[in-house]
C-alpha atoms as a PDB file:
ATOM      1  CA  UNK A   1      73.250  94.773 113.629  1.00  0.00           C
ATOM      2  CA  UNK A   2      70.046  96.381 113.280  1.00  0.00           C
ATOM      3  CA  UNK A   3      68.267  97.126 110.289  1.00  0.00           C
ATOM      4  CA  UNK A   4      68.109  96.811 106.536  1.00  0.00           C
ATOM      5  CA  UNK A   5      71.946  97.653 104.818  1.00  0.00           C
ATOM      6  CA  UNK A   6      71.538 100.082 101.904  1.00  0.00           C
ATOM      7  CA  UNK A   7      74.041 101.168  99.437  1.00  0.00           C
ATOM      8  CA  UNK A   8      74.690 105.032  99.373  1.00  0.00           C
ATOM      9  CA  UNK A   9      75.515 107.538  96.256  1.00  0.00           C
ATOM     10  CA  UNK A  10      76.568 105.653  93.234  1.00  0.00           C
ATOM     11  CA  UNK A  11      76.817 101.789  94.734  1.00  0.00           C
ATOM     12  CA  UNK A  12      74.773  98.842  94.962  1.00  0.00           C
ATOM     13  CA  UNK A  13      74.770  95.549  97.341  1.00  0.00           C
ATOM     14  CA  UNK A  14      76.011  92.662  95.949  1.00  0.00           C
ATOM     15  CA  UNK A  15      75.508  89.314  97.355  1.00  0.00           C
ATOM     16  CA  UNK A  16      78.501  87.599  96.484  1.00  0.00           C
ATOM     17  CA  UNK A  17      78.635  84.064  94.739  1.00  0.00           C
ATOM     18  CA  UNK A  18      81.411  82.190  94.985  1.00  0.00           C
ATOM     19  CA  UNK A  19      82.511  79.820  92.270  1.00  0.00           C
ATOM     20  CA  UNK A  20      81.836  76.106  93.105  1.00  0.00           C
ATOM     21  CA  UNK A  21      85.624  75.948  94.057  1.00  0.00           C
ATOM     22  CA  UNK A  22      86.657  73.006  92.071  1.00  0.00           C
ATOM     23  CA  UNK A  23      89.232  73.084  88.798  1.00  0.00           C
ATOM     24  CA  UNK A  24      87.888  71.872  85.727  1.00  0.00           C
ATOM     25  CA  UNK A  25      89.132  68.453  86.020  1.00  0.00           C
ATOM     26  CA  UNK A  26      87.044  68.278  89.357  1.00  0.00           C
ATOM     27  CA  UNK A  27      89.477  69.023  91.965  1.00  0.00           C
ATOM     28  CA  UNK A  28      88.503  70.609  95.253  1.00  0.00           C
ATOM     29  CA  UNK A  29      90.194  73.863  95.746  1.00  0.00           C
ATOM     30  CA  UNK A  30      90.951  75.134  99.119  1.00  0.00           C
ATOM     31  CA  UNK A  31      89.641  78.752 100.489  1.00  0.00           C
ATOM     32  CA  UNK A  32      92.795  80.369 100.258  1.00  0.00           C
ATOM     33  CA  UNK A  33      93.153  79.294  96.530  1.00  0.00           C
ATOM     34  CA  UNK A  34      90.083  80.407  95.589  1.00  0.00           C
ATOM     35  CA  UNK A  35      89.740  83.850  93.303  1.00  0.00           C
ATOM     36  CA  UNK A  36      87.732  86.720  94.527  1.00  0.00           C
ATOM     37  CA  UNK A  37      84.527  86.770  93.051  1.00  0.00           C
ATOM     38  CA  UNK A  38      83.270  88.703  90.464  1.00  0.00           C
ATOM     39  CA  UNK A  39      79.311  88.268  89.729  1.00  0.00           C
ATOM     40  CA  UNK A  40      76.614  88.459  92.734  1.00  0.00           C
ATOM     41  CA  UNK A  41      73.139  89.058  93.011  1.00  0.00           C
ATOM     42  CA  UNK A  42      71.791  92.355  93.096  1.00  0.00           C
ATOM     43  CA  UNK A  43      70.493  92.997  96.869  1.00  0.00           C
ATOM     44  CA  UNK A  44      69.506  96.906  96.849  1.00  0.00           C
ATOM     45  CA  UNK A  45      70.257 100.358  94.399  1.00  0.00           C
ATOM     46  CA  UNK A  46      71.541 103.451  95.892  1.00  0.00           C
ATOM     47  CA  UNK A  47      68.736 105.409  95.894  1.00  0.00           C
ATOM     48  CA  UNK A  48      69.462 109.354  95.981  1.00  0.00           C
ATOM     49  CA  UNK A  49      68.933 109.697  92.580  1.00  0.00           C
ATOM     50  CA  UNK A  50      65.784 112.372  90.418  1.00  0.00           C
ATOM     51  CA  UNK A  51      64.892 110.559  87.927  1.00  0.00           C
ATOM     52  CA  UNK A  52      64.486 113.199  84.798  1.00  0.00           C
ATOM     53  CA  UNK A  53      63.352 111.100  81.418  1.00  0.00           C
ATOM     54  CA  UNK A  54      65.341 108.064  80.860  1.00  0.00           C
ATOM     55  CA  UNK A  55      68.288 108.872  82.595  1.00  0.00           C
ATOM     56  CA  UNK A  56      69.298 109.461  86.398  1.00  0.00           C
ATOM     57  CA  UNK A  57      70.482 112.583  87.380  1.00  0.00           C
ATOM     58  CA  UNK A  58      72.875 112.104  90.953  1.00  0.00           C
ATOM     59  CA  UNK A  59      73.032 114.823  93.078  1.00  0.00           C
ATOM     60  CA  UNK A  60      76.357 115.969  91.870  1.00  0.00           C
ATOM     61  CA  UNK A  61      74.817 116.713  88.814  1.00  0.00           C
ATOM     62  CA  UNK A  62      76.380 113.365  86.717  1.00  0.00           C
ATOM     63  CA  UNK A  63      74.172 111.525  84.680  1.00  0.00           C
ATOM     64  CA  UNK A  64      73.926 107.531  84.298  1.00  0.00           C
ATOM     65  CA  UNK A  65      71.542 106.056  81.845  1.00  0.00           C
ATOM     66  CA  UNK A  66      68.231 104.106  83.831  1.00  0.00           C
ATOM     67  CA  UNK A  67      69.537 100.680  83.186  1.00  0.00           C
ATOM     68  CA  UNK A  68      71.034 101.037  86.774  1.00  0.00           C
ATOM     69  CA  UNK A  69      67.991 101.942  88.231  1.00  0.00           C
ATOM     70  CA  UNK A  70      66.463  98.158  87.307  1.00  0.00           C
ATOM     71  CA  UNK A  71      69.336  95.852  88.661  1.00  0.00           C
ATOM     72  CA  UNK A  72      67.795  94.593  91.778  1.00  0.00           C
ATOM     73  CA  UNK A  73      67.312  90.886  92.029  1.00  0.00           C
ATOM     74  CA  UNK A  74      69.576  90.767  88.730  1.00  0.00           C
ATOM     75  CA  UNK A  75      73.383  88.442  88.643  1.00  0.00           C
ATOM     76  CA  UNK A  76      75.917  90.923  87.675  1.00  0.00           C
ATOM     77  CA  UNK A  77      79.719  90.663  86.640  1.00  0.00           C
ATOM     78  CA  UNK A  78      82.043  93.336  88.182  1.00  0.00           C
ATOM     79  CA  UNK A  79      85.800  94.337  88.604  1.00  0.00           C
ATOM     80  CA  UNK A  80      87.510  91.938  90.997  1.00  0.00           C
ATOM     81  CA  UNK A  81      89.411  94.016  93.031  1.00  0.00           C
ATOM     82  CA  UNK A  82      87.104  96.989  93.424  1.00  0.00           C
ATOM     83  CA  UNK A  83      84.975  95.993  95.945  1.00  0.00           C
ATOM     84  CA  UNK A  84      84.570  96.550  99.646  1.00  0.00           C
ATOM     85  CA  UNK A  85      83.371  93.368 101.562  1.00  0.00           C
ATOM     86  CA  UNK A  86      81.508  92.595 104.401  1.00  0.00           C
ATOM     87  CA  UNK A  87      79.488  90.058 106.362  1.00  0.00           C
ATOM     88  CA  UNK A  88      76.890  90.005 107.198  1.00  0.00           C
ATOM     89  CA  UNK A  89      74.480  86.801 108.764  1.00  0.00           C
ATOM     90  CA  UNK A  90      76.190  84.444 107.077  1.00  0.00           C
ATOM     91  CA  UNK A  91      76.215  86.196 103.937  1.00  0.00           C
ATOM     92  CA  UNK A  92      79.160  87.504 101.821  1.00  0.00           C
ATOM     93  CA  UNK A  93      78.148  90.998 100.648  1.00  0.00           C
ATOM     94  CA  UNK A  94      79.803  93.825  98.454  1.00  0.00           C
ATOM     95  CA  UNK A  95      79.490  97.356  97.613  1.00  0.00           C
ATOM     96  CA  UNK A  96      80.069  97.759  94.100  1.00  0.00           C
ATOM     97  CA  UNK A  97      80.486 101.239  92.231  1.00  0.00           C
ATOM     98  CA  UNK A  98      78.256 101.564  89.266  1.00  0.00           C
ATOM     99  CA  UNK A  99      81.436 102.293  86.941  1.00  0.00           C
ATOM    100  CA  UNK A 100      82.873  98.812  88.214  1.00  0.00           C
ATOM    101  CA  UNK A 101      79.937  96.708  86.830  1.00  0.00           C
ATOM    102  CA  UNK A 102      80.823  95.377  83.869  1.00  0.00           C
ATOM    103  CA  UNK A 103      77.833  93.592  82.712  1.00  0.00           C
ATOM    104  CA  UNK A 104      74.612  91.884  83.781  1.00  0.00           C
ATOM    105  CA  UNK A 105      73.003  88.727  82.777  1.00  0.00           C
ATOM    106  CA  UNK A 106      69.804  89.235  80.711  1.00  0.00           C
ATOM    107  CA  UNK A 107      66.351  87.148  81.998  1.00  0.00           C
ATOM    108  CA  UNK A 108      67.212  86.576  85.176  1.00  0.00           C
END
């Protein structure tokens, strides 16, 4: 496939990372044991947003404070089972609805 992937209205593109899929006690876990993930890195914003002060306005007319608007490059935690996966060369990506992020770790 052609071209760059960008998230539409309200999502962002997460690259997904996996835990290092061992228990605590150092134990290799199989794939099919493993949990879903639930943090990534921040690949691309939705952009169809006018920006109006500090907060985005989407088309709709909803409003989401800017905080979203700075997430790219950023490791974020999100729901586990609200994403919709994909791959794409070699990579595990997600789309991730800005109400499903649940936080994002600071200085990185």
């Amino acid at each position: 496939m052609k071209g760059n992937l960008r998230p539409l209205r309200g999502y962002i593109l997460v690259e997904q990372k996996d835990d290092e899929g061992k228990t605590a006690s150092g134990l290799i876990m199989p794939e099919t044991a493993k949990d879903k993930p639930i943090k990534g890195k921040v690949l691309a914003v939705s952009n169809l947003f006018n920006f109006d002060g500090d907060i985005i306005v989407l088309k709709e007319g909803a409003t989401l404070t800017k905080e979203y608007s700075n997430l790219e490059g950023k490791i974020v935690v999100y729901k586990r089972w609200s994403t919709t996966d994909l791959e794409e060369s070699g990579k595990k990506l997600s789309f991730v609805a800005f109400g499903d992020i649940l936080g994002v770790y600071e200085g990185t």
